[in-house]
C-alpha atoms as a PDB file:
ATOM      1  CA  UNK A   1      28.929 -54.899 -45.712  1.00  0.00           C
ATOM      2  CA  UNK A   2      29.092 -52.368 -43.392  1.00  0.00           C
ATOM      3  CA  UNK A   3      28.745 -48.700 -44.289  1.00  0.00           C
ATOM      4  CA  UNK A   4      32.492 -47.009 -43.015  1.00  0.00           C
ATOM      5  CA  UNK A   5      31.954 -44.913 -39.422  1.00  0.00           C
ATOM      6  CA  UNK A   6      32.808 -41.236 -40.295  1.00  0.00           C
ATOM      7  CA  UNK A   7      36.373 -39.597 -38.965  1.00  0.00           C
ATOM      8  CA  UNK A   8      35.636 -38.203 -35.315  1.00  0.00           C
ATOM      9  CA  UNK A   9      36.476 -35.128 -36.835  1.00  0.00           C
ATOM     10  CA  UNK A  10      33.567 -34.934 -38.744  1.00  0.00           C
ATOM     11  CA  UNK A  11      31.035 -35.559 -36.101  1.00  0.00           C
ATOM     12  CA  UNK A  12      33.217 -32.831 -33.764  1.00  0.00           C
ATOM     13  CA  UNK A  13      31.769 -29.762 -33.093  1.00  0.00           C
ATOM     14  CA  UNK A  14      31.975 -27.295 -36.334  1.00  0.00           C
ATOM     15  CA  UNK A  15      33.689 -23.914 -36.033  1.00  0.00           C
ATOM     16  CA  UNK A  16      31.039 -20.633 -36.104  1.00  0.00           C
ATOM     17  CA  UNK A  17      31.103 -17.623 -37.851  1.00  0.00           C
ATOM     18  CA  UNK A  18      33.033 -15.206 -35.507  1.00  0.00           C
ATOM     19  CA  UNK A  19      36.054 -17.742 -34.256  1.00  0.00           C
ATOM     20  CA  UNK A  20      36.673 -18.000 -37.738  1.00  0.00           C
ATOM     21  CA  UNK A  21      37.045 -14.006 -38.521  1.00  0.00           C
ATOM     22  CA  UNK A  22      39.202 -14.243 -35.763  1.00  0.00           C
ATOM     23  CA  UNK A  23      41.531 -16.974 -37.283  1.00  0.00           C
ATOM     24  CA  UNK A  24      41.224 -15.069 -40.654  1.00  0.00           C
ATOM     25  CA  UNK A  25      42.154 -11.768 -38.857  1.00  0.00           C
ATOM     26  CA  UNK A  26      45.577 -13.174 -37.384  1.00  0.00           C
ATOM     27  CA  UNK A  27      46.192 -14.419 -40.996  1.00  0.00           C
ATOM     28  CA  UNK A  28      45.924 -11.347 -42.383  1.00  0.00           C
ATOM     29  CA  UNK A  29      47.997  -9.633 -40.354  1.00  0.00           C
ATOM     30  CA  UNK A  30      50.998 -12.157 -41.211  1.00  0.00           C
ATOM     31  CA  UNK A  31      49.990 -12.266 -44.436  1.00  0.00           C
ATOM     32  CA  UNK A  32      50.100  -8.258 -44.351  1.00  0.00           C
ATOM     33  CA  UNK A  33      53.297  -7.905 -42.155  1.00  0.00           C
ATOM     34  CA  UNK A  34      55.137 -10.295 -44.556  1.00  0.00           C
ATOM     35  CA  UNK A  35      53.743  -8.374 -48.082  1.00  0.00           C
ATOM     36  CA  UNK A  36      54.938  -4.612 -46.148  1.00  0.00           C
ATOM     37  CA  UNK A  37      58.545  -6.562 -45.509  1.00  0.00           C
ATOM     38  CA  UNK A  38      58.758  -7.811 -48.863  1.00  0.00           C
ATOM     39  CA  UNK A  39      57.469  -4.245 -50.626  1.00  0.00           C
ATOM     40  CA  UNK A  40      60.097  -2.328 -48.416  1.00  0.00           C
ATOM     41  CA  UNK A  41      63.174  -4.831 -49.627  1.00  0.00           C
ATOM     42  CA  UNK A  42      61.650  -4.840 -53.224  1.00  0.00           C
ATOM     43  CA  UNK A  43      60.750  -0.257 -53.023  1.00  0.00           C
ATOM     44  CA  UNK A  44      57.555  -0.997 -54.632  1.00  0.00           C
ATOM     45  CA  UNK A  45      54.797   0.881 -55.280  1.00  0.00           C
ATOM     46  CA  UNK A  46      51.028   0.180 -54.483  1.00  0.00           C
ATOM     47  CA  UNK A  47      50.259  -1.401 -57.300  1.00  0.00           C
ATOM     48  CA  UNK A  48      53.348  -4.195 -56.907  1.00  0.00           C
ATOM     49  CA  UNK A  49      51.902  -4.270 -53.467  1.00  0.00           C
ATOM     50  CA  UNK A  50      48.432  -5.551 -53.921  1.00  0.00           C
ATOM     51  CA  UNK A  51      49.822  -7.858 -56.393  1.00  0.00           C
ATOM     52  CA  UNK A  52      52.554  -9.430 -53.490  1.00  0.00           C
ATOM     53  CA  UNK A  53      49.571  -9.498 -51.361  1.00  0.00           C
ATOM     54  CA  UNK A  54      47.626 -11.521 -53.259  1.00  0.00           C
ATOM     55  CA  UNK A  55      50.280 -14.063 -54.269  1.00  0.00           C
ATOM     56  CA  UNK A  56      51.115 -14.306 -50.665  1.00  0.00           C
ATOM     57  CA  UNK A  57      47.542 -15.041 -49.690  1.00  0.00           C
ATOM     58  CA  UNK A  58      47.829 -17.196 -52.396  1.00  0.00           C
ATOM     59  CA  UNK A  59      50.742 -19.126 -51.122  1.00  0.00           C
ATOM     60  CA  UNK A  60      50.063 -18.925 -47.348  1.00  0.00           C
ATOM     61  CA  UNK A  61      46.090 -19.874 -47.226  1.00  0.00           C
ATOM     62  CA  UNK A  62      46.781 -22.987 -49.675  1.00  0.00           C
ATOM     63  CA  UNK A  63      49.746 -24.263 -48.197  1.00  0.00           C
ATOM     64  CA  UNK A  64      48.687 -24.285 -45.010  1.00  0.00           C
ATOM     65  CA  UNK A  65      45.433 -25.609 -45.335  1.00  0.00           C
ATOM     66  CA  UNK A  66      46.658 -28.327 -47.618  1.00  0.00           C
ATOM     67  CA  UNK A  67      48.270 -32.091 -46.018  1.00  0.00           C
ATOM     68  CA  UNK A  68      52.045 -30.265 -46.761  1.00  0.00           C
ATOM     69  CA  UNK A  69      52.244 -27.944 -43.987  1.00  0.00           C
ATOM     70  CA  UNK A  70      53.700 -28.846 -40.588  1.00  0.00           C
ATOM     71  CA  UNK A  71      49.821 -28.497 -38.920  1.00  0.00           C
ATOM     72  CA  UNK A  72      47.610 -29.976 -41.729  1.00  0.00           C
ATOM     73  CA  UNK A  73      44.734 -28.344 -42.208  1.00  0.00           C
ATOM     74  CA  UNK A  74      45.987 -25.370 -39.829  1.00  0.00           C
ATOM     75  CA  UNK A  75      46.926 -22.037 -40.597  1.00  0.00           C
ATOM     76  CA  UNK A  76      48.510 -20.131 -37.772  1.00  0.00           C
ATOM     77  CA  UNK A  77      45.289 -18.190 -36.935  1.00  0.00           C
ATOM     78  CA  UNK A  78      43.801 -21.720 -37.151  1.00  0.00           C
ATOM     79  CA  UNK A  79      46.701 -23.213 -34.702  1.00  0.00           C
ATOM     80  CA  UNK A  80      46.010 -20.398 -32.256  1.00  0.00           C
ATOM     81  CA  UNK A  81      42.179 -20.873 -31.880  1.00  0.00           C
ATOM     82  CA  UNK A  82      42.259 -24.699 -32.359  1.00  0.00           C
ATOM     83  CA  UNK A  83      40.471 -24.834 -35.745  1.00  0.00           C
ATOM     84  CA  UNK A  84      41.244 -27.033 -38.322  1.00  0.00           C
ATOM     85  CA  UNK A  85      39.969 -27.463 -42.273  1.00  0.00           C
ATOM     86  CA  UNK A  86      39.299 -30.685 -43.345  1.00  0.00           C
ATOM     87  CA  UNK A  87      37.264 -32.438 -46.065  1.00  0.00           C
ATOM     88  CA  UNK A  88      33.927 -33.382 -45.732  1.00  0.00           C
ATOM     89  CA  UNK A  89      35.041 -36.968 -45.186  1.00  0.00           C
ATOM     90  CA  UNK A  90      37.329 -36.017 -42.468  1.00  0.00           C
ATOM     91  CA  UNK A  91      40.634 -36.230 -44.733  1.00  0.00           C
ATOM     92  CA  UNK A  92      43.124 -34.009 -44.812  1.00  0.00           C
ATOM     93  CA  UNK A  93      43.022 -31.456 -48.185  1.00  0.00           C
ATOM     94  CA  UNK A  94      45.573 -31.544 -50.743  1.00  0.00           C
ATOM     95  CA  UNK A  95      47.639 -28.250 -52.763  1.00  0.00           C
ATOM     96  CA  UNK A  96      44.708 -28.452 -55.313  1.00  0.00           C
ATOM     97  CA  UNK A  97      41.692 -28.929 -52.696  1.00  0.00           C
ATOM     98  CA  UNK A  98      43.239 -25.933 -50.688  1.00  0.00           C
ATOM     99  CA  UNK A  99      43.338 -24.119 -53.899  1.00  0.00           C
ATOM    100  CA  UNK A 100      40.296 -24.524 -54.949  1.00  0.00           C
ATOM    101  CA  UNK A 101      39.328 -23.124 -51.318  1.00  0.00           C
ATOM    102  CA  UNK A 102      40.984 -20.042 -51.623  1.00  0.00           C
ATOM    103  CA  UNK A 103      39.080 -19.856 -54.906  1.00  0.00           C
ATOM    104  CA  UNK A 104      36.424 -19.962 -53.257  1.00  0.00           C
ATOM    105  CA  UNK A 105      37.123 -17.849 -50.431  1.00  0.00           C
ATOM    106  CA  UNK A 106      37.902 -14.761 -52.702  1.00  0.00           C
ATOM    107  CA  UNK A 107      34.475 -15.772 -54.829  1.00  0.00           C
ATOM    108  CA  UNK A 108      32.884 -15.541 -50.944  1.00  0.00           C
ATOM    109  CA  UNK A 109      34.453 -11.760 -50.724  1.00  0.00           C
ATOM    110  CA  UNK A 110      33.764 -10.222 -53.903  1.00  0.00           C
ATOM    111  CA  UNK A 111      30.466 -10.955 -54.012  1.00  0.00           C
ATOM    112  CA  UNK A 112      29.955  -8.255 -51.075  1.00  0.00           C
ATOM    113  CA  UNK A 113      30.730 -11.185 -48.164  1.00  0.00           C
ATOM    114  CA  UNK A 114      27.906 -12.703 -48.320  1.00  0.00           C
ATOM    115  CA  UNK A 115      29.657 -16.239 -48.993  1.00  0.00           C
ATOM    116  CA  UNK A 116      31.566 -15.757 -45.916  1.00  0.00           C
ATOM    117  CA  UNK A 117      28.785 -14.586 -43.927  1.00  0.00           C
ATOM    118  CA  UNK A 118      26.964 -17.834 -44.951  1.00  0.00           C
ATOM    119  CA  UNK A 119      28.760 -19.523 -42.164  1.00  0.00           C
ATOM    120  CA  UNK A 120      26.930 -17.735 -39.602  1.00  0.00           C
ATOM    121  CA  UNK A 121      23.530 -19.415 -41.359  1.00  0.00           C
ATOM    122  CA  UNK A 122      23.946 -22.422 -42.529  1.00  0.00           C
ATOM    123  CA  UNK A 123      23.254 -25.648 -40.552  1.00  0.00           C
ATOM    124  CA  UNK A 124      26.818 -27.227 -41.216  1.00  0.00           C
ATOM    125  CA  UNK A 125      28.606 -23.788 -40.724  1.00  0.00           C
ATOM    126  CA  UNK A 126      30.218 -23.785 -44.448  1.00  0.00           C
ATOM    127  CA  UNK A 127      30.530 -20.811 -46.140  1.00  0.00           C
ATOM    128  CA  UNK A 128      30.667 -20.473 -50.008  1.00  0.00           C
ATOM    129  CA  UNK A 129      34.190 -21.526 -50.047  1.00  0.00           C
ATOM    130  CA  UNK A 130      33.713 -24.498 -47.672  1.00  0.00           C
ATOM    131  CA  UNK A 131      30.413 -25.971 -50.220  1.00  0.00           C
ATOM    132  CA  UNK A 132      32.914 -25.422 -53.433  1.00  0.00           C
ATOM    133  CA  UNK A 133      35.662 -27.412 -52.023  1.00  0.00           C
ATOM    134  CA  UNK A 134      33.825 -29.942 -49.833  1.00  0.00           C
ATOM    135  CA  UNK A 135      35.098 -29.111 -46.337  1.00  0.00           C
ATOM    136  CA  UNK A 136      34.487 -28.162 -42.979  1.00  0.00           C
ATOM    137  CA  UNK A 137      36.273 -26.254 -40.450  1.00  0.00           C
ATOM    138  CA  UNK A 138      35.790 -28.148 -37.076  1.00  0.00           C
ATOM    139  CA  UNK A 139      37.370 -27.524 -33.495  1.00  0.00           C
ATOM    140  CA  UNK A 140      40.301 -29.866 -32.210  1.00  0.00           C
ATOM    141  CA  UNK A 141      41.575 -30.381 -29.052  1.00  0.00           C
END
């Protein structure tokens, strides 16, 4: 029997290291638009801010990444720059897959960015995050 071909997506050209940061940087500035909206309805104080932030991350990274959101695999930095997470076999992740990527993406941070950095490095351009949860993050037409 024939071995499966691999999704196109697979063999498509992977994303580098600084179209990425750029994806991640229109995130974050939803992500941080969204938490300041929310603190100012909810008065809080720093503290109750950090927390939002992270829950929104949370929320925000893993849905959209995950097959649920209206662009699978596409958050709207990713949308804008024509990027696109997907597993290592080309499918699409699921809630718990894009979980365990956000996991891995805050592992990636803390440990002084080197895990993100990674991407610039490594032959398949997978950081930390994108080894722990098996994907890639290609370009798409």
């Amino acid at each position: 029997m024939a071995a499966a071909a691999a999704p196109a997506a697979v063999t498509g050209a992977k994303a580098g290291f600084w179209i990425r940061v750029v994806a991640f940087i229109i995130d974050s500035i939803i992500v941080g638009v969204v938490n300041a909206i929310i603190a100012a309805i909810l008065n809080s104080s720093t503290t109750g801010r950090s927390g939002i932030q992270t829950l929104l991350g949370i929320i925000y990274f893993t849905y959209f990444w995950s097959s649920s959101s209206p662009w699978p695999g596409q958050t709207v930095g990713d949308k804008l720059l024509s990027l696109r997470v997907i597993r290592t076999d080309g499918s699409d992740l699921t809630i718990v897959q894009a979980l365990i990527r956000y996991v891995g993406l805050f592992i990636s941070f803390i440990v002084i960015f080197i895990g993100v950095i990674w991407v610039a490095f490594d032959p398949n351009k997978q950081g930390w995050h994108d080894k722990i949860a098996g994907t890639y993050v290609v370009k798409v037409s």
